[in-house]
C-alpha atoms as a PDB file:
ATOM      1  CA  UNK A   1     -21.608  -2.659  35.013  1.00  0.00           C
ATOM      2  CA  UNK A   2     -20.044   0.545  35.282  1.00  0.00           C
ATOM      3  CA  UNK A   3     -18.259   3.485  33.352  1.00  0.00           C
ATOM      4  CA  UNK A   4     -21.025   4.739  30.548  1.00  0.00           C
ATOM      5  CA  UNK A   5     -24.093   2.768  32.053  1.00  0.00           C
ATOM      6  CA  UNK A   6     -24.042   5.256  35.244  1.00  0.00           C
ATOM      7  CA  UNK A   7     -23.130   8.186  33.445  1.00  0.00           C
ATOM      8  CA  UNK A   8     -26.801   9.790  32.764  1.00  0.00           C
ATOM      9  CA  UNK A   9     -27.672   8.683  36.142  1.00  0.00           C
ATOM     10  CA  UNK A  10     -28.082  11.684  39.358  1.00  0.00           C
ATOM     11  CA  UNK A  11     -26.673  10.749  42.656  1.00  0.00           C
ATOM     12  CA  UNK A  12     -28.173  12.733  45.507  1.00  0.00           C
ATOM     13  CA  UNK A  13     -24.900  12.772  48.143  1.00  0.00           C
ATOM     14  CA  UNK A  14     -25.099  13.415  51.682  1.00  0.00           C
ATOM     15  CA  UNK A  15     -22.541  13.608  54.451  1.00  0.00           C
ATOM     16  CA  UNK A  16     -22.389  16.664  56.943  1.00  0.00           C
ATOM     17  CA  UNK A  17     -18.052  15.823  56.637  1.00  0.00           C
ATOM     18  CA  UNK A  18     -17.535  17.565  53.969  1.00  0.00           C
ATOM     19  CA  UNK A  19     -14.094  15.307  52.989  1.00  0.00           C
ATOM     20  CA  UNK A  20     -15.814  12.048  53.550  1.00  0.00           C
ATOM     21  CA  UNK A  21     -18.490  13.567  50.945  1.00  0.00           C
ATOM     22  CA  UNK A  22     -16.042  13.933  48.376  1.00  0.00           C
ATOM     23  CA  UNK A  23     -14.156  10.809  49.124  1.00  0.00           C
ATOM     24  CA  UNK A  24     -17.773   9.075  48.493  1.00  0.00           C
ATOM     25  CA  UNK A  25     -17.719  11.399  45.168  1.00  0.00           C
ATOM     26  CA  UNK A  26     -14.582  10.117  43.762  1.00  0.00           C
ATOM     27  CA  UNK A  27     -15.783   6.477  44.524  1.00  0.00           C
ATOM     28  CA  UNK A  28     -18.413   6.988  42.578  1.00  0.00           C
ATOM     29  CA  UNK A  29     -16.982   8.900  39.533  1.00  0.00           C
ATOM     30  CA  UNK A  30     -14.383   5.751  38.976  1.00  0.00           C
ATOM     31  CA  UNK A  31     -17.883   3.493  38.801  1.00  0.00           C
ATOM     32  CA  UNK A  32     -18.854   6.161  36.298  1.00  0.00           C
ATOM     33  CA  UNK A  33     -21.105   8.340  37.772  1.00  0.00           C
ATOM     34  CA  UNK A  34     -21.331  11.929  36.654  1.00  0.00           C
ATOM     35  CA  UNK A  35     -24.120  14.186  38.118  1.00  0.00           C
ATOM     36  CA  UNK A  36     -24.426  14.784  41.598  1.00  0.00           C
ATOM     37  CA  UNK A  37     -26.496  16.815  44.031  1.00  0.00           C
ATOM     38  CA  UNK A  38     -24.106  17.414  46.854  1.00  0.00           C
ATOM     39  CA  UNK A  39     -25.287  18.370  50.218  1.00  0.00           C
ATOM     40  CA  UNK A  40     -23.863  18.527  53.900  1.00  0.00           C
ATOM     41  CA  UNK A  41     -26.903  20.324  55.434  1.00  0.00           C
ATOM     42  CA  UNK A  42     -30.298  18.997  56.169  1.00  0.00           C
ATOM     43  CA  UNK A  43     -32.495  21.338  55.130  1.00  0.00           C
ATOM     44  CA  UNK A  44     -31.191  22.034  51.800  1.00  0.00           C
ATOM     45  CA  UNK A  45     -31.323  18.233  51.520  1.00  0.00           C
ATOM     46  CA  UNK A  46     -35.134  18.630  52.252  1.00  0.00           C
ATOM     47  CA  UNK A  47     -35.090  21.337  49.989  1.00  0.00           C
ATOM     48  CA  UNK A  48     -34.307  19.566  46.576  1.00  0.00           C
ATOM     49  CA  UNK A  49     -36.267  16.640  47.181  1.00  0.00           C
ATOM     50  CA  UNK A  50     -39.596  18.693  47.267  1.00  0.00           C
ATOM     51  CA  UNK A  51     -38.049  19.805  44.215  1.00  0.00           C
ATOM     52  CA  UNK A  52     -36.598  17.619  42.335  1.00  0.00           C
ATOM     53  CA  UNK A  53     -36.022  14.184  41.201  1.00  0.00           C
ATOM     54  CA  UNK A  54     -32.802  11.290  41.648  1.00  0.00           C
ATOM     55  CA  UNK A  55     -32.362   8.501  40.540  1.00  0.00           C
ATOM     56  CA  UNK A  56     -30.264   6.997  43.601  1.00  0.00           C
ATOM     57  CA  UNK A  57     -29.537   8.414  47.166  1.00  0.00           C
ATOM     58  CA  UNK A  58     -26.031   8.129  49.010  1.00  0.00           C
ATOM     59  CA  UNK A  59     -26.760   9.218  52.640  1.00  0.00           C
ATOM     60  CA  UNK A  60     -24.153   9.623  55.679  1.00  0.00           C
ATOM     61  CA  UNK A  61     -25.321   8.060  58.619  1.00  0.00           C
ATOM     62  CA  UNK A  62     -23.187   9.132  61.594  1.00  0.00           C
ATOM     63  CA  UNK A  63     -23.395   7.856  65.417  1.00  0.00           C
ATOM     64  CA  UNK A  64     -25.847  11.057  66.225  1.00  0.00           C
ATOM     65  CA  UNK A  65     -28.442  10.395  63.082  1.00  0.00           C
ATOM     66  CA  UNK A  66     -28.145  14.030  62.500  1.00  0.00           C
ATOM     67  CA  UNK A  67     -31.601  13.569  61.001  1.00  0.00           C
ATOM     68  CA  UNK A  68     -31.541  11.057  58.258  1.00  0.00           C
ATOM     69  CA  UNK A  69     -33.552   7.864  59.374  1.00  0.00           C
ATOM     70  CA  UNK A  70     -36.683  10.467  59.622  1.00  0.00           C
ATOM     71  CA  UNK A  71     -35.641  12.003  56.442  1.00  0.00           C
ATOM     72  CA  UNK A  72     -36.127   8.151  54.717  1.00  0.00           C
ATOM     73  CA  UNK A  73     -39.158   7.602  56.895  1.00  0.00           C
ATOM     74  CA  UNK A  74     -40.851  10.751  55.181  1.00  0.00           C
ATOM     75  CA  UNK A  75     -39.302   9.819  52.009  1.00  0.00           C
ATOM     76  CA  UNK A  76     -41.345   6.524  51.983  1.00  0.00           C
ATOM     77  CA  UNK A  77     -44.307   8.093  53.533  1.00  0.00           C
ATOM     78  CA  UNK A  78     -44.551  10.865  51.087  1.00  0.00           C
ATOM     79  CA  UNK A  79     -43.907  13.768  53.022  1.00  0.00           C
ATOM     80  CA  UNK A  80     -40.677  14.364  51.235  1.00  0.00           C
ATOM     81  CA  UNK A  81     -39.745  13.753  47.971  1.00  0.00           C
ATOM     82  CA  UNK A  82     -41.166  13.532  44.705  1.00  0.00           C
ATOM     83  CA  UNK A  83     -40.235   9.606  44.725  1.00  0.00           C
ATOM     84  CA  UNK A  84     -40.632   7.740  47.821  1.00  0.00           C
ATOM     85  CA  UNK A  85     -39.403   4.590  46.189  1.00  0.00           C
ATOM     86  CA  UNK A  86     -36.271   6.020  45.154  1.00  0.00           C
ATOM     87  CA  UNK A  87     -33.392   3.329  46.122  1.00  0.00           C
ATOM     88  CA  UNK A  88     -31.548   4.786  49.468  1.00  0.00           C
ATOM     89  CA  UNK A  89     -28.133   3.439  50.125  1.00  0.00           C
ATOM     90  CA  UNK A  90     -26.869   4.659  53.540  1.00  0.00           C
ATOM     91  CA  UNK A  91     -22.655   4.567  54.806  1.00  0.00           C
ATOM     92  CA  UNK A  92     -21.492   4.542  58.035  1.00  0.00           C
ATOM     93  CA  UNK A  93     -18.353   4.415  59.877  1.00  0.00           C
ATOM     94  CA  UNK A  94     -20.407   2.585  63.133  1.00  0.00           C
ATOM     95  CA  UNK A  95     -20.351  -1.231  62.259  1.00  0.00           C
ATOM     96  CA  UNK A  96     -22.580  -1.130  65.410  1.00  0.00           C
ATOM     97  CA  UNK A  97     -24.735   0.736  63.388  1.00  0.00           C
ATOM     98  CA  UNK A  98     -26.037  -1.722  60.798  1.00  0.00           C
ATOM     99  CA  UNK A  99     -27.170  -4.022  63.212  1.00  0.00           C
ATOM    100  CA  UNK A 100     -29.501  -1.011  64.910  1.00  0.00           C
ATOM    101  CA  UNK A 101     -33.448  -1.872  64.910  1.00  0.00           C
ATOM    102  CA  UNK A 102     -34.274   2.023  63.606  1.00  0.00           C
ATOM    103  CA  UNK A 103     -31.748   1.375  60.547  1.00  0.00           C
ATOM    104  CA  UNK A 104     -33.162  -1.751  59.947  1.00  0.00           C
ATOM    105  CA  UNK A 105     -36.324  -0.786  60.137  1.00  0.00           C
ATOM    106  CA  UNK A 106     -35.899   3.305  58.418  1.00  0.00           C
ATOM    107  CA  UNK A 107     -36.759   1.495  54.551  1.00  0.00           C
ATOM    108  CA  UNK A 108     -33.263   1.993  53.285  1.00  0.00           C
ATOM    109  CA  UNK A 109     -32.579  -0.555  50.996  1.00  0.00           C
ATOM    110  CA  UNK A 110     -28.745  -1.129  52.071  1.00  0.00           C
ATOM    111  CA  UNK A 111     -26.205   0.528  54.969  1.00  0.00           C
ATOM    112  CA  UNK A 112     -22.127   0.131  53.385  1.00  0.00           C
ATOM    113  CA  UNK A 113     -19.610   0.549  56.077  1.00  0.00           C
ATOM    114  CA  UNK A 114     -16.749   2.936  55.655  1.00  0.00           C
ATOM    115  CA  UNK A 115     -14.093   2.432  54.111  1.00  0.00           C
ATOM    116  CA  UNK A 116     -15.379   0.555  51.532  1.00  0.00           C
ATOM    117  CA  UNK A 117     -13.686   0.167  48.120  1.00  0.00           C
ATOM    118  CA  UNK A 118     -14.773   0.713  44.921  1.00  0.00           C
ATOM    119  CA  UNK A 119     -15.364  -2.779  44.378  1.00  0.00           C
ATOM    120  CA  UNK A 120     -18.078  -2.853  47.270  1.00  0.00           C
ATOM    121  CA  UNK A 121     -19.591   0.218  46.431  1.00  0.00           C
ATOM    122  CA  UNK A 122     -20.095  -1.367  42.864  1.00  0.00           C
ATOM    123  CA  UNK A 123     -21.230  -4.232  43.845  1.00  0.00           C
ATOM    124  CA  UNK A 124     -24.256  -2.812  46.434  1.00  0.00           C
ATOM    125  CA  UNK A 125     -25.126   0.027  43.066  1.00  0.00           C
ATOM    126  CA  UNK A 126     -25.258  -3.235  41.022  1.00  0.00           C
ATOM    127  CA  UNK A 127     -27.484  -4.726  43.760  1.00  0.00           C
ATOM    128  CA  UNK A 128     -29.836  -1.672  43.222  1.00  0.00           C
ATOM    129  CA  UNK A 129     -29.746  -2.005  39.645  1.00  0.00           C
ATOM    130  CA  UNK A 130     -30.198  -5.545  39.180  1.00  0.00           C
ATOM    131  CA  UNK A 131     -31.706  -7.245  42.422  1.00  0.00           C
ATOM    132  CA  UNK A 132     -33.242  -4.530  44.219  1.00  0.00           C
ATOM    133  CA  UNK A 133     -35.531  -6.257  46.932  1.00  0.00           C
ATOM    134  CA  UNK A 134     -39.373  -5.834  46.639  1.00  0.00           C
ATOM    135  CA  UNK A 135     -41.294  -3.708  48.699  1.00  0.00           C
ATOM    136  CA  UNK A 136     -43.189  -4.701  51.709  1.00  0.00           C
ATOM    137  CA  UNK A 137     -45.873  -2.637  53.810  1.00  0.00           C
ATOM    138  CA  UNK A 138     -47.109  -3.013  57.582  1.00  0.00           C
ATOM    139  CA  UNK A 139     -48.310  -1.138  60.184  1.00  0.00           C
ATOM    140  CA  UNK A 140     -45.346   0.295  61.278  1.00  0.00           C
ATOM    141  CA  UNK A 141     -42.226  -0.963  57.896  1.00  0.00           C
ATOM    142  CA  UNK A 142     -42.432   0.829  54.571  1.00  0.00           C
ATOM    143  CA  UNK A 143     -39.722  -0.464  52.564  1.00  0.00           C
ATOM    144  CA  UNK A 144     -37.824  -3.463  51.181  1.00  0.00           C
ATOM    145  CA  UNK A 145     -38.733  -6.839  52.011  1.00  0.00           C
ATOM    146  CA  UNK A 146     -35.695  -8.153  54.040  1.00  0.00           C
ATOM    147  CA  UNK A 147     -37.515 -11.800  54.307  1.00  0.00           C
ATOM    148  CA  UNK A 148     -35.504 -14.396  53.470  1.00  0.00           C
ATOM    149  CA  UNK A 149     -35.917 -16.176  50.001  1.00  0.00           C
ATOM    150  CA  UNK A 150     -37.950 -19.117  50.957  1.00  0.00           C
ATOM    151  CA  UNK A 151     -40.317 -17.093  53.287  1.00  0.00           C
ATOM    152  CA  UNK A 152     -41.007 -14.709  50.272  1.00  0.00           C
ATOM    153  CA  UNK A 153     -41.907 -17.555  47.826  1.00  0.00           C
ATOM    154  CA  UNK A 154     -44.309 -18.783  50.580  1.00  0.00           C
ATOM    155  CA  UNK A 155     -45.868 -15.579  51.496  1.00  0.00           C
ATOM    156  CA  UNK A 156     -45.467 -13.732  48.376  1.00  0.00           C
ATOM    157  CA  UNK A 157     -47.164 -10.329  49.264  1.00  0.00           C
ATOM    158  CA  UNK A 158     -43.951  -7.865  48.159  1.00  0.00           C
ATOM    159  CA  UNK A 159     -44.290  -5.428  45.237  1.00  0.00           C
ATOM    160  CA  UNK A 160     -42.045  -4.307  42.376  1.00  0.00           C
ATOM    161  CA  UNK A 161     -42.043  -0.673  43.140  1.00  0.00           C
ATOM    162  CA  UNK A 162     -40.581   1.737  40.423  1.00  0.00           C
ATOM    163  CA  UNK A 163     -36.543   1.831  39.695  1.00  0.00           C
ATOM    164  CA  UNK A 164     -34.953   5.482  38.921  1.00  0.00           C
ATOM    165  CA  UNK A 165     -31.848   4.039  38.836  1.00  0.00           C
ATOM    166  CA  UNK A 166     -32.880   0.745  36.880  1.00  0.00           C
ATOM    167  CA  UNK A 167     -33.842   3.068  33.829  1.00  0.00           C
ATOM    168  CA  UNK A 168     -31.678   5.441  34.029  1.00  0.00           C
ATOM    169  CA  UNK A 169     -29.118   2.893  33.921  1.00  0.00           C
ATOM    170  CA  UNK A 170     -30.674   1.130  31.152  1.00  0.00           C
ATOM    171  CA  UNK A 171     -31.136   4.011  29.424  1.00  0.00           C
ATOM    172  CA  UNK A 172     -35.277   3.695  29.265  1.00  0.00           C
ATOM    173  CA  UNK A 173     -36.218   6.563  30.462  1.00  0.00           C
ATOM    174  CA  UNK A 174     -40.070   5.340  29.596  1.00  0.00           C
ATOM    175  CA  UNK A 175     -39.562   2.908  32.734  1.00  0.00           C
ATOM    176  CA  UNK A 176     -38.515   5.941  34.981  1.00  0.00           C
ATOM    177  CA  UNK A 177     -41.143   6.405  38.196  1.00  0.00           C
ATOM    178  CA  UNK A 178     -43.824   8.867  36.947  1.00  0.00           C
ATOM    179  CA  UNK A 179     -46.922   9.727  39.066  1.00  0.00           C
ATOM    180  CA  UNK A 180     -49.442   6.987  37.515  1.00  0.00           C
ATOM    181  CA  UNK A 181     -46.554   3.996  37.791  1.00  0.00           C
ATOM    182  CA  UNK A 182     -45.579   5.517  41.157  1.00  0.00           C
ATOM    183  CA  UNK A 183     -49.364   5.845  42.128  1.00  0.00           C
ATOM    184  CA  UNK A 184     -50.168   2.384  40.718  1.00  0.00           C
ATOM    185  CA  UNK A 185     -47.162   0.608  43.213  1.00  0.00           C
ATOM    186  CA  UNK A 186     -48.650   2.667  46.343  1.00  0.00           C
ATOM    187  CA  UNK A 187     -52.142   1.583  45.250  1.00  0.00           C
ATOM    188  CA  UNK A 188     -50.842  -2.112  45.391  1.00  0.00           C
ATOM    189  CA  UNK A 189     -48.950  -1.769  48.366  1.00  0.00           C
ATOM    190  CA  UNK A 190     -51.734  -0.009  50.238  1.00  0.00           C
ATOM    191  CA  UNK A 191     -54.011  -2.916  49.699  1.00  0.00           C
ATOM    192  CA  UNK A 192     -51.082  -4.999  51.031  1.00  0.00           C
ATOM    193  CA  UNK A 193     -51.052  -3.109  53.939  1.00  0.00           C
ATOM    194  CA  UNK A 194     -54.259  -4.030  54.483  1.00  0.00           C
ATOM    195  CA  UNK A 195     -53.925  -7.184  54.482  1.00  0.00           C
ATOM    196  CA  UNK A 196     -50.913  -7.481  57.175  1.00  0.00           C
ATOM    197  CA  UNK A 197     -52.637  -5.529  59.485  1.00  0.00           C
ATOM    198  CA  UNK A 198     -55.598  -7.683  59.321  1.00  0.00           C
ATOM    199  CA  UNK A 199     -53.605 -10.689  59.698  1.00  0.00           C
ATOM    200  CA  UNK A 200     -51.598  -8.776  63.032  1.00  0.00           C
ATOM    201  CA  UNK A 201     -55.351  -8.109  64.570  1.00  0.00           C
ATOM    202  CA  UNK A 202     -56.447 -11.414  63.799  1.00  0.00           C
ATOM    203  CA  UNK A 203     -53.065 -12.972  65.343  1.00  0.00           C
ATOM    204  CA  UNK A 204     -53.247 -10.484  68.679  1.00  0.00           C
ATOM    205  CA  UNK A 205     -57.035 -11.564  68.721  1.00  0.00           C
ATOM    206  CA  UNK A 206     -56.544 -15.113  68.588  1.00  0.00           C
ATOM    207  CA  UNK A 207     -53.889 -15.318  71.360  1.00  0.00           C
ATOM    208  CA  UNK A 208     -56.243 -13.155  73.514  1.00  0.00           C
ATOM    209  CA  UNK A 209     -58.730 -15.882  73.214  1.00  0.00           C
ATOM    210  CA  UNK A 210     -56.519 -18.533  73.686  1.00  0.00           C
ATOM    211  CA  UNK A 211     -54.779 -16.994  76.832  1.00  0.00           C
ATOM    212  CA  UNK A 212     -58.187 -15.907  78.385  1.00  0.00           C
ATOM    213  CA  UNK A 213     -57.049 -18.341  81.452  1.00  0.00           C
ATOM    214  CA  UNK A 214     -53.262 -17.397  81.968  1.00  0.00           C
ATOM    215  CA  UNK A 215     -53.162 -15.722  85.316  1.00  0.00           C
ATOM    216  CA  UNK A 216     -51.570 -12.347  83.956  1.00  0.00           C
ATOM    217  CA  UNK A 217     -54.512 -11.525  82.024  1.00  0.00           C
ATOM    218  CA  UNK A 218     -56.133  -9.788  84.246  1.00  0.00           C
ATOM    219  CA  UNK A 219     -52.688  -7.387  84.560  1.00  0.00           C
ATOM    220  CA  UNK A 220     -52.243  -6.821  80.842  1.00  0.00           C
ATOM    221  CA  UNK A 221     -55.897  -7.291  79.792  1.00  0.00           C
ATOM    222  CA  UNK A 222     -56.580  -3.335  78.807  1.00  0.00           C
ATOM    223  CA  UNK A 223     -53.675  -2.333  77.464  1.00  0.00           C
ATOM    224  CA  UNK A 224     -53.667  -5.847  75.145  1.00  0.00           C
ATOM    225  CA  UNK A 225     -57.137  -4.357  73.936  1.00  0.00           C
ATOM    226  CA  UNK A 226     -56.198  -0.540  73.852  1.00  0.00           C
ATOM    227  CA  UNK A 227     -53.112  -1.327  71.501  1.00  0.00           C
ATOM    228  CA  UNK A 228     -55.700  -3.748  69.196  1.00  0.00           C
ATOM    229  CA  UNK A 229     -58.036  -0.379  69.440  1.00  0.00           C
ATOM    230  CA  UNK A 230     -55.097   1.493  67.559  1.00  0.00           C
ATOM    231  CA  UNK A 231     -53.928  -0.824  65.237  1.00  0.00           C
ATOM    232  CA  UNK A 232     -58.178  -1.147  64.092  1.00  0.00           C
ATOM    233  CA  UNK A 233     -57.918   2.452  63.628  1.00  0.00           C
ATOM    234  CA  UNK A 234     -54.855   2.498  61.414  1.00  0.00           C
ATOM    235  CA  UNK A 235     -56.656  -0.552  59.281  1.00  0.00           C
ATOM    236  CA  UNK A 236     -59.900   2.269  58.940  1.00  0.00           C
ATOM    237  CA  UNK A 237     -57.820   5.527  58.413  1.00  0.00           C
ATOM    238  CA  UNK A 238     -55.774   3.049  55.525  1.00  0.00           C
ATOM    239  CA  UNK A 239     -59.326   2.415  53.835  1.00  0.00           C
ATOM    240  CA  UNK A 240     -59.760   4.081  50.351  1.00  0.00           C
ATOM    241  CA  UNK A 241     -63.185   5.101  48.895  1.00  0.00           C
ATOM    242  CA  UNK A 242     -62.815   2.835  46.067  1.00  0.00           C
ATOM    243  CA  UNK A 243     -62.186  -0.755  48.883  1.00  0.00           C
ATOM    244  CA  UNK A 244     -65.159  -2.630  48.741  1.00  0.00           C
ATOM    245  CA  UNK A 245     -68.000  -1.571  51.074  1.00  0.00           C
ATOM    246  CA  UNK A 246     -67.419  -4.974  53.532  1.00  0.00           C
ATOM    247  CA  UNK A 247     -63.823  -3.740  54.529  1.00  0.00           C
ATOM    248  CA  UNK A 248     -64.986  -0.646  56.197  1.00  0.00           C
ATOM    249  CA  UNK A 249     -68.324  -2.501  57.692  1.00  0.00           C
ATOM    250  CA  UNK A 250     -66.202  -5.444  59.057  1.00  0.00           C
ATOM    251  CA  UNK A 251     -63.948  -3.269  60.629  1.00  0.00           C
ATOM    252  CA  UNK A 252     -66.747  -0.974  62.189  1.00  0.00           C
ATOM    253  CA  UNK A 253     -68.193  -4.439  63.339  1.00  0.00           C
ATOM    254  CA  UNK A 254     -64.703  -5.570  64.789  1.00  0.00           C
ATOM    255  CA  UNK A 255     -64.593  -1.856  66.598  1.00  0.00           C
ATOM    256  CA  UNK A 256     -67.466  -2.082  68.100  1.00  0.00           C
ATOM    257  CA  UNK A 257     -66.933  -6.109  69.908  1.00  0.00           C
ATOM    258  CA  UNK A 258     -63.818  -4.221  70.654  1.00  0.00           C
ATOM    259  CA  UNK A 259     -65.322  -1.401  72.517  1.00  0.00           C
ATOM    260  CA  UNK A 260     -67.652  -3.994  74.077  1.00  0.00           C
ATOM    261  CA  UNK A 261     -64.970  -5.171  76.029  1.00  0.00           C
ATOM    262  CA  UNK A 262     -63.287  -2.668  77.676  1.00  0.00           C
ATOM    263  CA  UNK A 263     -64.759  -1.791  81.679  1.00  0.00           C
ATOM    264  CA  UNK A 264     -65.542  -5.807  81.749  1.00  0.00           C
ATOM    265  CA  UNK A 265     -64.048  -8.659  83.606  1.00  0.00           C
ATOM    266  CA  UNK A 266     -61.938 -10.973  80.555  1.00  0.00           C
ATOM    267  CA  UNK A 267     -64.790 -12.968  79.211  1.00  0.00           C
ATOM    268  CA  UNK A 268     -63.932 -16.540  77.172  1.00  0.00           C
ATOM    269  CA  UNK A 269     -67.443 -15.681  74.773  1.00  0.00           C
ATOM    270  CA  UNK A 270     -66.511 -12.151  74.357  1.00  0.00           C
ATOM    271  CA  UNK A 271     -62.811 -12.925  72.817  1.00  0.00           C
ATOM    272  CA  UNK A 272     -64.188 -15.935  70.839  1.00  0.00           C
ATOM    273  CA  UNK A 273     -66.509 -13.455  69.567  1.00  0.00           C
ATOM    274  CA  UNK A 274     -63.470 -10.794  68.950  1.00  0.00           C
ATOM    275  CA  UNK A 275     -61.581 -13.460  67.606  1.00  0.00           C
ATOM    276  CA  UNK A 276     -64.211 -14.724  64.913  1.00  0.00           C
ATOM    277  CA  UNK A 277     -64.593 -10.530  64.129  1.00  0.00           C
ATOM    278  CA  UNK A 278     -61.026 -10.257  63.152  1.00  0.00           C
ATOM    279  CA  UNK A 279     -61.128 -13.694  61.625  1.00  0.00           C
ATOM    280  CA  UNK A 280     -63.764 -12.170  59.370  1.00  0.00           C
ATOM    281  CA  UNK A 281     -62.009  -9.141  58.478  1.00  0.00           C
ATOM    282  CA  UNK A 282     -58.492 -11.084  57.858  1.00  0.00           C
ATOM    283  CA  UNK A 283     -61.018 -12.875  55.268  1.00  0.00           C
ATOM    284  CA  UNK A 284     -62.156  -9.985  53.696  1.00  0.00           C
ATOM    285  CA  UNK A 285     -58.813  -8.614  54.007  1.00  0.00           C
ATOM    286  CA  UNK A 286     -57.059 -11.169  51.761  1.00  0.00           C
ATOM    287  CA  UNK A 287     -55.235 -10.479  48.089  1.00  0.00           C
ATOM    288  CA  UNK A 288     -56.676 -11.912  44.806  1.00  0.00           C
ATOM    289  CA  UNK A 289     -54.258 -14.765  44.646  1.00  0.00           C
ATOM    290  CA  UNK A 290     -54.651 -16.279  48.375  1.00  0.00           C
ATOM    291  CA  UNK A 291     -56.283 -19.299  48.522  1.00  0.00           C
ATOM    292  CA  UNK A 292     -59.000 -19.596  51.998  1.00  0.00           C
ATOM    293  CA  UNK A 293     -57.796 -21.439  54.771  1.00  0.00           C
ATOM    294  CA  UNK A 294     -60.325 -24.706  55.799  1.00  0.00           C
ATOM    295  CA  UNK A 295     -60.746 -23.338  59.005  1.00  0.00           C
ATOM    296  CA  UNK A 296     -62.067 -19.711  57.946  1.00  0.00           C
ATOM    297  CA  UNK A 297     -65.490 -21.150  56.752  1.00  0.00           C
ATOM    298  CA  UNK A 298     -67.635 -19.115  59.023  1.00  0.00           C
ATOM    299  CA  UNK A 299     -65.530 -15.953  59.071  1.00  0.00           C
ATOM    300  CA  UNK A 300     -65.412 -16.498  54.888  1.00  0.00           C
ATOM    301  CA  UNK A 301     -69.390 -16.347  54.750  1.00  0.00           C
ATOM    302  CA  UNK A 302     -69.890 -13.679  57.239  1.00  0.00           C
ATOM    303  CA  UNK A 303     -67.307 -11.420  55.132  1.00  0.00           C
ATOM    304  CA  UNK A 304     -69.547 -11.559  52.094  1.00  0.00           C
ATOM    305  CA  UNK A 305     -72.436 -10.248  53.567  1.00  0.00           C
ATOM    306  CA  UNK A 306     -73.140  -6.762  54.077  1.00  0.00           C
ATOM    307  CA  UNK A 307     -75.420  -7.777  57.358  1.00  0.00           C
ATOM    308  CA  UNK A 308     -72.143  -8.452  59.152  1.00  0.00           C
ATOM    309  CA  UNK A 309     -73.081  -7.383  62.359  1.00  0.00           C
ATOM    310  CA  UNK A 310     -76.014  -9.447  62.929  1.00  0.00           C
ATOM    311  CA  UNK A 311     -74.904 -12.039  60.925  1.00  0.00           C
ATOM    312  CA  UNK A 312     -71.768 -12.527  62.714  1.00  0.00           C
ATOM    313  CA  UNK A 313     -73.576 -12.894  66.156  1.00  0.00           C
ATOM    314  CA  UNK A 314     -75.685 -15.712  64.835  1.00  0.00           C
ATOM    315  CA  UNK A 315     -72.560 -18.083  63.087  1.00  0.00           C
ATOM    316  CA  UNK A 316     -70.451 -17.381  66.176  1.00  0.00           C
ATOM    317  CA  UNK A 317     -73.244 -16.959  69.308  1.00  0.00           C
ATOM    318  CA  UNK A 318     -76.060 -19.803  66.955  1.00  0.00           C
END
């Protein structure tokens, strides 16, 4: 696809080498592309995307960052741009580069290594139009799901975010990100997020249990219970008003066997008792079309009552 189906589409371009820039530019004008917002300086990049929408971004990433991977991070987390699911294809001449953690991880949805041809740069737009990952949301990723395949279909928990390019490409400008579709995606994505973190405390809190005995406990003991502290307070500041009441009440309840712990020796009943806590709220936690696990009978009961505290002492303690 190419020629006409890209012309109504707006490429935001940005490479602090100005030549490179335009080399990118005449790539793209032989796919078919026509509008551009060009841009070689950060802040003016910052600038438009407060302003304005695109329907694709083309961004240089050079060996010094110059900015960009925090640029995508706020771009995903809303603190820039009017679209933080707008697709993000970066280039670099570093192959070392693409194989970085922080560009991995910045919620790009592709990295192209220079020089490319027009043929590859087709073929990744394409990619974007046509087979654009889902997105996927954790404590610390915003962005596409890079899971292989087979994981996704056994852990389906990704989201079809809104396209810009998709309909502009397409021509149906109805399907274009808006704020209720783009509101409706975070909404879904949110609740996802809720649910990984619950299963990453649940996970920590379980291992805690089961290592009560190993002989470096004692070494790593607080700061294994001050980094489950944080992550319990990212799961309550990623609460909305409209979660049901037994989210925020199991996590209070989790906080508090948390607290509990810290200033005491490691104690076996004390992690069980952590452990069955964030077994409860990974219960809670769960999305409309997981199916229960056998063994989160007790934790399942205890999540559907709003006496969790107390209630949650008595299944786990009798």
């Amino acid at each position: 696809m190419h020629g006409a189906y890209y012309a109504d589409a707006t490429v935001l371009l940005f490479d602090r080498k100005r030549h490179v820039r335009k080399q990118t530019r005449s790539v793209l004008n032989v796919l078919g592309f026509k509008n551009f917002l060009e841009f070689g300086n950060m802040e003016e990049l910052r600038n438009i995307l407060h302003a304005q929408r695109t329907d694709v971004a083309v961004l240089a990433l050079d060996t010094t960052d110059c900015g960009v991977l925090k640029l995508i991070e706020d771009i995903r987390s809303q603190r820039c741009a009017l679209d933080p699911f707008v697709p993000i294809l970066l280039t670099t001449w570093d192959a070392k580069m693409r194989a970085v953690a922080s560009v991995i991880e910045s919620g790009a949805d592709d990295v192209l290594l220079h020089p490319f041809s027009t043929a590859q740069m087709g073929h990744r737009i394409e990619t974007l139009v046509h087979s654009r990952k889902p997105f996927v949301v954790t404590e610390r990723y915003f962005g596409p799901d890079r899971r292989s395949s087979a994981v996704q279909k056994t852990d389906p928990t990704s989201i079809v975010v809104p396209n810009a390019l998709q309909a502009a490409v397409s021509g149906n400008r109805n399907a274009a990100p808006n704020a209720s579709r783009i509101d409706n995606a975070l909404g879904q994505l949110r609740r996802l997020k809720l649910r990984n973190i619950s299963r990453n405390i649940w996970y920590r809190a379980d291992k805690l249990h089961k290592e009560q005995a190993d002989p470096t406990m004692p070494d790593r003991y607080v700061a294994e219970l001050a980094g489950l502290r944080k992550t319990v307070t990212v799961y309550k500041k990623t609460l909305s008003p409209t979660d049901p009441v037994d989210l925020s009440t199991l996590c209070d309840s989790l906080a508090g066997v948390l607290a509990g712990l810290f200033g005491q020796p490691v104690n076996g009943k004390g992690l069980f008792l952590l452990e069955q806590s964030a077994l409860a709220l990974r219960v809670a936690s769960k999305l409309d079309h997981e199916e229960s696990d056998a063994g989160d009978a007790i934790s399942d009961a205890v999540a559907k009552t709003g006496r969790v505290q107390a209630d949650l002492i008595r299944a786990v303690m009798g």
